[in-house]
Protein backbone atom coordinates (compact mmCIF):
# COMPACT_ATOMS: atom_id res chain seq x y z
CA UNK A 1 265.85 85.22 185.50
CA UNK A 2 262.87 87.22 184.25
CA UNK A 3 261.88 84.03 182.08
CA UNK A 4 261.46 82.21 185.19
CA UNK A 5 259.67 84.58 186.50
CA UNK A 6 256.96 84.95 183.88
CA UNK A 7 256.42 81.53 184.04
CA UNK A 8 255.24 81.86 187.87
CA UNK A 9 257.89 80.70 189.34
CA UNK A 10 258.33 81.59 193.13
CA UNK A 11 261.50 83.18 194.40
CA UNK A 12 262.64 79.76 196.37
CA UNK A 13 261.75 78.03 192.75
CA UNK A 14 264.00 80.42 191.07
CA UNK A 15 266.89 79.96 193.59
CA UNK A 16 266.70 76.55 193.62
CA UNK A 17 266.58 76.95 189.69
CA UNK A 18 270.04 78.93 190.20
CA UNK A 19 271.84 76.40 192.46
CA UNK A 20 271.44 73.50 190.46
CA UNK A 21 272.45 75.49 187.83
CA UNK A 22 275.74 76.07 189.69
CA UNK A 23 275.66 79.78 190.19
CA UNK A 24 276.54 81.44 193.20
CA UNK A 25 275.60 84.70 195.16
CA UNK A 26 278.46 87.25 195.03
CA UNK A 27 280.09 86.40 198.35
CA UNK A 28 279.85 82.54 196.47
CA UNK A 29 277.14 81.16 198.44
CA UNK A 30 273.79 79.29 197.35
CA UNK A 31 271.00 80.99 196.37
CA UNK A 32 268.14 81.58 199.02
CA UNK A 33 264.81 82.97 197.82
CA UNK A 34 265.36 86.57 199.95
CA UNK A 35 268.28 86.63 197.49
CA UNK A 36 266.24 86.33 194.32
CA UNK A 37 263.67 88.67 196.06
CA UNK A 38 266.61 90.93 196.48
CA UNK A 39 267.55 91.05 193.60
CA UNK A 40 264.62 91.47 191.50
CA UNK A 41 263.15 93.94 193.74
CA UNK A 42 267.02 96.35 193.42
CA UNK A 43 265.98 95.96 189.71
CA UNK A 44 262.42 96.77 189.48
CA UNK A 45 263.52 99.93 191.72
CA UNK A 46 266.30 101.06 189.25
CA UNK A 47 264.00 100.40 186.59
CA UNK A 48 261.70 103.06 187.70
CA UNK A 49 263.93 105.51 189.09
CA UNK A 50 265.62 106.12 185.10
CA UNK A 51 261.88 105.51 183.94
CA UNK A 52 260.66 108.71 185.74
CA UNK A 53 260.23 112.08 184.15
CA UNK A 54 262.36 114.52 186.23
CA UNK A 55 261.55 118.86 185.37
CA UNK A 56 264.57 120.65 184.19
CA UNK A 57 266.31 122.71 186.29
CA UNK A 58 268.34 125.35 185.37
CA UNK A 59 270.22 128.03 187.33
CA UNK A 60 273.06 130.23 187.28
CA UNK A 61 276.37 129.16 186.88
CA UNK A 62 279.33 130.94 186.81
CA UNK A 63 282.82 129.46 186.01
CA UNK A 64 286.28 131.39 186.63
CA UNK A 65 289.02 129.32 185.54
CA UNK A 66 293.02 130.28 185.88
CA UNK A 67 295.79 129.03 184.11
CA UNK A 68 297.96 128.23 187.21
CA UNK A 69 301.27 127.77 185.06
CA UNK A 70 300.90 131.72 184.80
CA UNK A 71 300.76 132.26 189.15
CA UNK A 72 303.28 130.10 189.68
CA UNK A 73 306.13 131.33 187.60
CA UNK A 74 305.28 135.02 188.91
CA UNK A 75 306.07 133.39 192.63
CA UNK A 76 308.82 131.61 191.21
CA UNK A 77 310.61 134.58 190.25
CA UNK A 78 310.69 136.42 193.88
């Protein structure tokens, strides 16, 4: 799709592109133009979201873990 889309392509252009291609939205319907826009805007979104820098955080963190196989024999034998 992003081939299309360098070459200037509108969204309608692109979906009309899609359907003649045969390819169908994910509830299988035609393409519309909102669904292209959809689409590539979701991406561009994503894109930028794992693209930005985010400061480390760190705090403390304190783990106690028990082996339950220990507690429960204990209450088994009363």
């Amino acid at each position: 799709m992003k081939q299309l889309l360098f070459k200037e392509k509108t969204f309608d252009q692109i979906a009309e592109w899609l359907n003649q291609k045969g390819y169908l939205s994910v509830r299988g319907k035609k393409f519309r133009g909102a669904h292209v826009h959809s689409i590539v805007k979701k991406k561009r979104l994503k894109d930028e979201k794992f693209e930005k820098e985010y400061p480390e955080v760190r705090s403390d963190f304190y783990l106690d873990i028990f082996d339950r196989t220990l507690i429960n024999m204990v209450k088994s034998d009363d």
